[in-house]
Protein backbone atom coordinates (compact mmCIF):
# COMPACT_ATOMS: atom_id res chain seq x y z
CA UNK A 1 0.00 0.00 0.00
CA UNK A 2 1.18 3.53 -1.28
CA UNK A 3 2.21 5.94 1.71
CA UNK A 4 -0.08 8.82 2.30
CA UNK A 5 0.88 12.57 2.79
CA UNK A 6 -0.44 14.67 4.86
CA UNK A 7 0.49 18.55 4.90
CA UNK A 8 -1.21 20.50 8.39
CA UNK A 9 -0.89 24.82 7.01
CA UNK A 10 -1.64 26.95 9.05
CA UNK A 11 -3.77 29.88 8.31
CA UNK A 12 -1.16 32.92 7.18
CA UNK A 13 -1.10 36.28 9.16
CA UNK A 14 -4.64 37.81 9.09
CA UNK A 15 -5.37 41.21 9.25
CA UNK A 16 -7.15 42.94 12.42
CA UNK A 17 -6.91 46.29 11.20
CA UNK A 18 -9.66 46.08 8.45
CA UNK A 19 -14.00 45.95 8.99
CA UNK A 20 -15.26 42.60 9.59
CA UNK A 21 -17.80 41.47 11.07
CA UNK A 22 -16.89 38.14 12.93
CA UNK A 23 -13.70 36.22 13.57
CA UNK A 24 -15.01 33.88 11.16
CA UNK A 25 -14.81 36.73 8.20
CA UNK A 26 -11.23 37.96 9.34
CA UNK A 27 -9.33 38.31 5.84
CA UNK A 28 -5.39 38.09 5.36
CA UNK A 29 -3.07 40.81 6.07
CA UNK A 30 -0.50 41.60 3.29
CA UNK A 31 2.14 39.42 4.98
CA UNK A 32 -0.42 36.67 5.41
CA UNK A 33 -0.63 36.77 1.47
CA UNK A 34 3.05 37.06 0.60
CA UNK A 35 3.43 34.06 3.10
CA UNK A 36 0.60 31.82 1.59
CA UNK A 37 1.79 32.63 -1.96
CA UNK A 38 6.04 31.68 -0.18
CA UNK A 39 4.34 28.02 0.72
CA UNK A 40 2.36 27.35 -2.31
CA UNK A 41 5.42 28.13 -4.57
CA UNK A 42 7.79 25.77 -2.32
CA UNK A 43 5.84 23.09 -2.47
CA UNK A 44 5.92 23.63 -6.58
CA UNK A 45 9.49 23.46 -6.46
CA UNK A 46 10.27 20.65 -4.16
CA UNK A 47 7.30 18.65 -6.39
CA UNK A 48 5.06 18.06 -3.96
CA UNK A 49 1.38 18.69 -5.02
CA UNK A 50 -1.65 17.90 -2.82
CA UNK A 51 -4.26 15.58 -4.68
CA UNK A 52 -6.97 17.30 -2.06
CA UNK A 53 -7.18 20.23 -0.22
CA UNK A 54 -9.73 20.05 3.24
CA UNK A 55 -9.84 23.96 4.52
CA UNK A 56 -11.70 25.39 7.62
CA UNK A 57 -14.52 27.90 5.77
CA UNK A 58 -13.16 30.79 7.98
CA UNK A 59 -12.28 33.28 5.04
CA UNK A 60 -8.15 33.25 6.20
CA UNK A 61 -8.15 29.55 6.07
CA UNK A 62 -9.91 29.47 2.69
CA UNK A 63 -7.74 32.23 1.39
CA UNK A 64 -4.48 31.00 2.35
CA UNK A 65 -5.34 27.78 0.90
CA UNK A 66 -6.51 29.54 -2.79
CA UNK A 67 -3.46 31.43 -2.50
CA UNK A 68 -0.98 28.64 -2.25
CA UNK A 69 -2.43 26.33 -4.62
CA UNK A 70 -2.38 29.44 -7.17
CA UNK A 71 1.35 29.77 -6.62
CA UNK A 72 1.75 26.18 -6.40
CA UNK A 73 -0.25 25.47 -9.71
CA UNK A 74 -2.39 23.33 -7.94
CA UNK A 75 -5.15 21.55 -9.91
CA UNK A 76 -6.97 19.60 -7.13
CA UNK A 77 -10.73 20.74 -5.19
CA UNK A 78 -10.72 22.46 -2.31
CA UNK A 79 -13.28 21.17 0.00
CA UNK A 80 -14.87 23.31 3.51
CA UNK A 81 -14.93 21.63 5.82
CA UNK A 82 -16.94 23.94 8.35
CA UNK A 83 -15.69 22.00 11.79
CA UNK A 84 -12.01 22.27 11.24
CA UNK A 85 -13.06 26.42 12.54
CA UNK A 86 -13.54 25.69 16.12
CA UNK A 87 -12.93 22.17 15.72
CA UNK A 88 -10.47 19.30 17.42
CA UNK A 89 -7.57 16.88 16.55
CA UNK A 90 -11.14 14.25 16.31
CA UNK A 91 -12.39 16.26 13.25
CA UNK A 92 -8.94 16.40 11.51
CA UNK A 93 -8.41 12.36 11.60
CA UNK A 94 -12.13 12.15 10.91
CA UNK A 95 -12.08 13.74 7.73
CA UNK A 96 -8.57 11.88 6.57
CA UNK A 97 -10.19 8.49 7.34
CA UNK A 98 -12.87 9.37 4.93
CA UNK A 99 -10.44 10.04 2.23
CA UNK A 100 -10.74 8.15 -0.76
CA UNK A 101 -7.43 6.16 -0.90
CA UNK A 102 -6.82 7.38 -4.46
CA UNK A 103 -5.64 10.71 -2.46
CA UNK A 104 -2.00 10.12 -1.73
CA UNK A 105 -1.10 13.81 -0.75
CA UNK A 106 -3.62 16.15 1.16
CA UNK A 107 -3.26 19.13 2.71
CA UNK A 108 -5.39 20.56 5.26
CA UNK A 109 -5.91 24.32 6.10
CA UNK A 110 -6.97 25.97 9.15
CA UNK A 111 -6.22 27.03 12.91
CA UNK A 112 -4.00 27.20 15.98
CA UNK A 113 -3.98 25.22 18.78
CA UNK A 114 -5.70 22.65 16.49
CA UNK A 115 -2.75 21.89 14.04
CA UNK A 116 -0.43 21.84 16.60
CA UNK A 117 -2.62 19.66 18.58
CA UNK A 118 -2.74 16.97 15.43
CA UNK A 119 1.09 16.87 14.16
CA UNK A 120 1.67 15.73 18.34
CA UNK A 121 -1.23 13.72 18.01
CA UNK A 122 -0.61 11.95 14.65
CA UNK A 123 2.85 11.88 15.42
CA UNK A 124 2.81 10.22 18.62
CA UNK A 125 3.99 13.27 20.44
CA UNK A 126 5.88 15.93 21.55
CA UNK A 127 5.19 19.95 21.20
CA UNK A 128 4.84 22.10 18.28
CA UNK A 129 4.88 25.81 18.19
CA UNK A 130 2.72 26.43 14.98
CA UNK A 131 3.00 30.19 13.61
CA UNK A 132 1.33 31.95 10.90
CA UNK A 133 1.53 29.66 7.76
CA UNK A 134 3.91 27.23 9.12
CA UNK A 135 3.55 24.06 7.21
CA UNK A 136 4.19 20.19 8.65
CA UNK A 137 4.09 17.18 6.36
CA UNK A 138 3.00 13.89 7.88
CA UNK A 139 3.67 10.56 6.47
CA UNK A 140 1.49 7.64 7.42
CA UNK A 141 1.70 4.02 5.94
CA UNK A 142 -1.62 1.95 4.56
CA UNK A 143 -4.95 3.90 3.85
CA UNK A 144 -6.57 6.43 5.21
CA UNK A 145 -9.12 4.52 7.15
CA UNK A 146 -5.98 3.28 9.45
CA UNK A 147 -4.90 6.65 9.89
CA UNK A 148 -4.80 7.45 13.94
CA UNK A 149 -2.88 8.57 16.90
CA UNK A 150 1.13 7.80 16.87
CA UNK A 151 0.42 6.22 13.42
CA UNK A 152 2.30 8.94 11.55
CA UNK A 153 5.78 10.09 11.16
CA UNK A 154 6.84 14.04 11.14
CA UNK A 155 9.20 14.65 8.11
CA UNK A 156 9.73 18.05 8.11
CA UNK A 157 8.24 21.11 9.68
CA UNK A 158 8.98 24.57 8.03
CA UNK A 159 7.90 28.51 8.42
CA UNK A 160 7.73 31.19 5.49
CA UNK A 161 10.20 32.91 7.54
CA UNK A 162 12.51 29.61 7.35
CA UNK A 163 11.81 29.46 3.59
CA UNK A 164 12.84 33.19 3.10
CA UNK A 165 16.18 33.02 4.73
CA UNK A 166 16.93 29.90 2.43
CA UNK A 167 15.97 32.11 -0.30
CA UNK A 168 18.20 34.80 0.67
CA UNK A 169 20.78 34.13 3.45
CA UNK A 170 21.18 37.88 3.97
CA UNK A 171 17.79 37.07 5.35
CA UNK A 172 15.98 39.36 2.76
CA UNK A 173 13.42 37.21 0.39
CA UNK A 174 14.51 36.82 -3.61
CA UNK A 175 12.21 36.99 -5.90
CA UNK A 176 10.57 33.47 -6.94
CA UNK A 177 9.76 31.72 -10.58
């Protein structure tokens, strides 16, 4: 059985400075943007394309997840999945297990502590300090219906601010394809 990848992203930098009229509807800052677009286009050059893309329905979820696939050149649906908002670690392995097992790479948008909750969870584990449009990819083995607690393994774990220093070393970003 085919390995299955799962990418947790975090929601980039939204914006409290602008009308809006729950937490729900909170857009992206600028930075937020720039960040989501940083992601998308890494995971285009390191080849790694989600088949699937499961997003909370809170608008800087949803955005950072249109965002990345745009700079990613993502062709894959991008389904809402309301409960990943306010949600639990439950919810998250809920919706993988119901992945068809022709998925073999999904990636799953949404909120703090929740991600961070699910890479320890998944990963058997440990403590993860999740900021603004940080990224982890999960590995598990079998299908998805056997994906569960301490069944995963943590590959790598990266920020946009990581990303941009790699980019640059002078610790400015360089322009991207």
């Amino acid at each position: 059985m085919q390995s299955k990848t799962i990418l947790l992203l975090r929601h980039g930098k939204s914006d409290w400075n602008t009308a809006f009229g729950s937490d729900h509807q909170r857009p992206l800052a600028p930075r937020g943007e720039k960040a989501a677009r940083l992601i998308g286009d890494w995971l285009h050059r390191v080849d790694l394309r989600p088949d699937r893309v499961l997003s909370s329905d809170a608008v800087r979820a949803l955005t950072t997840a249109q965002l990345a696939a745009e700079a990613g050149d993502w062709n894959c649906p991008i389904d809402l999945h309301p409960e990943f908002y306010s949600g639990s670690s439950a919810d998250l392995v809920r919706a993988l297990n119901h992945l068809d097992d022709s998925v073999t790479t999904v990636l799953l948008a949404g909120h703090q502590p929740t991600w961070s909750q699910t890479a320890a969870l998944l990963s058997g584990g440990g403590t993860f300090r999740f900021p603004t449009a940080a990224l982890a990819c999960l590995v598990a083995s079998g299908p998805w219906t056997k994906v569960a607690p301490g069944r995963c393994e943590l590959n790598w774990f990266v920020t946009p601010k990581l990303l941009a220093k790699a980019r640059d070393p002078r610790g400015g970003a360089t322009e991207s394809r």
